[in-house]
Protein backbone atom coordinates (compact mmCIF):
# COMPACT_ATOMS: atom_id res chain seq x y z
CA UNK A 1 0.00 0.00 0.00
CA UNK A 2 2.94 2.38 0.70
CA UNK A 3 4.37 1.72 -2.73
CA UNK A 4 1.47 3.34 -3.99
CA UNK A 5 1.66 6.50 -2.53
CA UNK A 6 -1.20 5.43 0.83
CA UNK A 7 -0.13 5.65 4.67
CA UNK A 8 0.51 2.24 6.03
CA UNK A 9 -0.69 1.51 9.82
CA UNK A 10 2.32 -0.39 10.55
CA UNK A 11 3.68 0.60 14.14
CA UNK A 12 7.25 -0.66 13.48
CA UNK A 13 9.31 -3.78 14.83
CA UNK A 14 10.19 -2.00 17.93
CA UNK A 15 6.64 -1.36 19.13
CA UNK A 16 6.55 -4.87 18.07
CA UNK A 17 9.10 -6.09 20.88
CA UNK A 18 8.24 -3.70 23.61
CA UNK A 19 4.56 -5.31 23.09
CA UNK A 20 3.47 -6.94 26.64
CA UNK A 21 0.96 -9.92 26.02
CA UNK A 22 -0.29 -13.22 28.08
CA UNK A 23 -2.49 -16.27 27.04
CA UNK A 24 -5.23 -17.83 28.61
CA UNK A 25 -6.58 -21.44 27.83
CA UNK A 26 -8.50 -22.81 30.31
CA UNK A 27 -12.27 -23.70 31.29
CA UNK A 28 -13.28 -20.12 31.53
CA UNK A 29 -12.38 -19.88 27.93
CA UNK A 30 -14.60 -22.57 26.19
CA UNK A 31 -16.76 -21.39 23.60
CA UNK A 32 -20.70 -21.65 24.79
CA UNK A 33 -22.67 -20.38 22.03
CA UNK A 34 -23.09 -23.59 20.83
CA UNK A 35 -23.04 -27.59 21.35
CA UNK A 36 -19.23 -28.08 20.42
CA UNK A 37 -17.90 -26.32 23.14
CA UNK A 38 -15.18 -25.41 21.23
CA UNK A 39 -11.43 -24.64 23.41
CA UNK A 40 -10.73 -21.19 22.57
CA UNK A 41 -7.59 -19.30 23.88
CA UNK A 42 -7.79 -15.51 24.77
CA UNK A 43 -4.33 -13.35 23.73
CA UNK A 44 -4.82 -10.56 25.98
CA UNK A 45 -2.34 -7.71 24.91
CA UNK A 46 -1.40 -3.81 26.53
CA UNK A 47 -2.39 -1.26 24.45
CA UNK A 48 -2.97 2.43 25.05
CA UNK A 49 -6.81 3.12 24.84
CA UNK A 50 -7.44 -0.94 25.16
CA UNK A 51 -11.25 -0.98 26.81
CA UNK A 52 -10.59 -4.29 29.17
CA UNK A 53 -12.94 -6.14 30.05
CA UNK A 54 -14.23 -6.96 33.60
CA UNK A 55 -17.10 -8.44 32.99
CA UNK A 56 -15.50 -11.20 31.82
CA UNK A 57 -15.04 -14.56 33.09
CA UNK A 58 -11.06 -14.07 32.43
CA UNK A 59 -11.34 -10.45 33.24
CA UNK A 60 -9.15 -7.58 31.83
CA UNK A 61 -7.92 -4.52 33.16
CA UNK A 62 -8.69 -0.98 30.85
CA UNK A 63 -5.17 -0.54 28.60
CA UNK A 64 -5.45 -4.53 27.41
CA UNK A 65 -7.22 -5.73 24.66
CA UNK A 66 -8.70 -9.22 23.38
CA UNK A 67 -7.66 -11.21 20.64
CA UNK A 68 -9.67 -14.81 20.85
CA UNK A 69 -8.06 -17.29 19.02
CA UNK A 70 -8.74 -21.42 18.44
CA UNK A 71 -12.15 -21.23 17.42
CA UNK A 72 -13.96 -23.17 14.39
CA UNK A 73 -16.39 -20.26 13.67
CA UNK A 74 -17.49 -16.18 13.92
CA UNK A 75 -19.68 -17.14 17.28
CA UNK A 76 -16.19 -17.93 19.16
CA UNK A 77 -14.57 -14.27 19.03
CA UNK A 78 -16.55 -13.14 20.95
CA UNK A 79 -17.84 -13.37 25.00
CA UNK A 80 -20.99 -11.67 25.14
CA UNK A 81 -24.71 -11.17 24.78
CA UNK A 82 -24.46 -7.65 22.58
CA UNK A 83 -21.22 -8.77 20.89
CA UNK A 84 -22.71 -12.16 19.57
CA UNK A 85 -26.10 -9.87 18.48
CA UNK A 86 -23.68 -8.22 15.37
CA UNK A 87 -22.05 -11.82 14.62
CA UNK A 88 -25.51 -12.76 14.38
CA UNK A 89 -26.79 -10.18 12.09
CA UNK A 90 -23.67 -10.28 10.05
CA UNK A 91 -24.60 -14.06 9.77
CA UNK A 92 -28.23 -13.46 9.01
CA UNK A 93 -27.20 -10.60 6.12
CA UNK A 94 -24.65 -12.92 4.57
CA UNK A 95 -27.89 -15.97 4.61
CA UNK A 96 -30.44 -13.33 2.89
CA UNK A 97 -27.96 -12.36 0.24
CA UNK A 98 -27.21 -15.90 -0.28
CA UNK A 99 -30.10 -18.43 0.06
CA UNK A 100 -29.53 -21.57 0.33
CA UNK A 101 -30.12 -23.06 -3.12
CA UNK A 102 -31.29 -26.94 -2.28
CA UNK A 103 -34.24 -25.00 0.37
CA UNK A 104 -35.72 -23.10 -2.83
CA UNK A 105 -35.46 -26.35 -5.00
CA UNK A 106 -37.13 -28.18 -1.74
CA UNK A 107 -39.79 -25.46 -1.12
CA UNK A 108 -40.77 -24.49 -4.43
CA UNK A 109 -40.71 -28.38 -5.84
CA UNK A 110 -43.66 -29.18 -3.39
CA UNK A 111 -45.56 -25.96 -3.43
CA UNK A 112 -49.22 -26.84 -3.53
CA UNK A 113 -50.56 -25.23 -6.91
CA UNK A 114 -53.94 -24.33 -7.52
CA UNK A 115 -55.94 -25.86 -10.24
């Protein structure tokens, strides 16, 4: 993007080292928002600004932020109610624009007619 004349949002490799991070995998950090239960592991990392978050059941101070990693889909980033509300509309946009091609067959192969 630089090469073409744009800004890049690249911090540099030595805000890269002085970064301060720490990982959490544990029971607190499975996935509920569906049967699989998938293990996900939260990268919690110090940034200026970073919200926190303690409401959580891993809690985080204000100046850290979440990165959730080690889940199989959009419903594991995130921990709560309002959060999984935009996955779900995001999810729900992305199923009207694309219908599901074998449920129109299905539905409009045994539509009752009139005669």
């Amino acid at each position: 993007m630089a090469e073409k004349g744009g800004q890049t949002t690249f911090r540099g490799f030595d805000a890269i080292d002085k970064l301060s991070y720490k990982t959490a995998t544990s029971v607190d950090t499975v996935c509920h928002w569906c049967p699989v239960n998938c293990q996900r592991s939260f990268i919690d990392v110090e940034l200026v600004g970073g919200k926190g978050r303690e409401w959580s059941k891993v809690p985080l101070a204000k100046g850290w932020e979440r990165v959730i990693v080690n889940n199989s889909c959009p419903k594991g980033l995130v921990e709560d109610l309002s959060e999984m509300k935009v996955i779900k509309a995001g999810i729900e946009k992305t199923k009207n624009a694309y219908p599901n091609i074998a449920d129109v067959v299905r539905k409009e192969a045994f539509r009752r007619t009139t005669s």
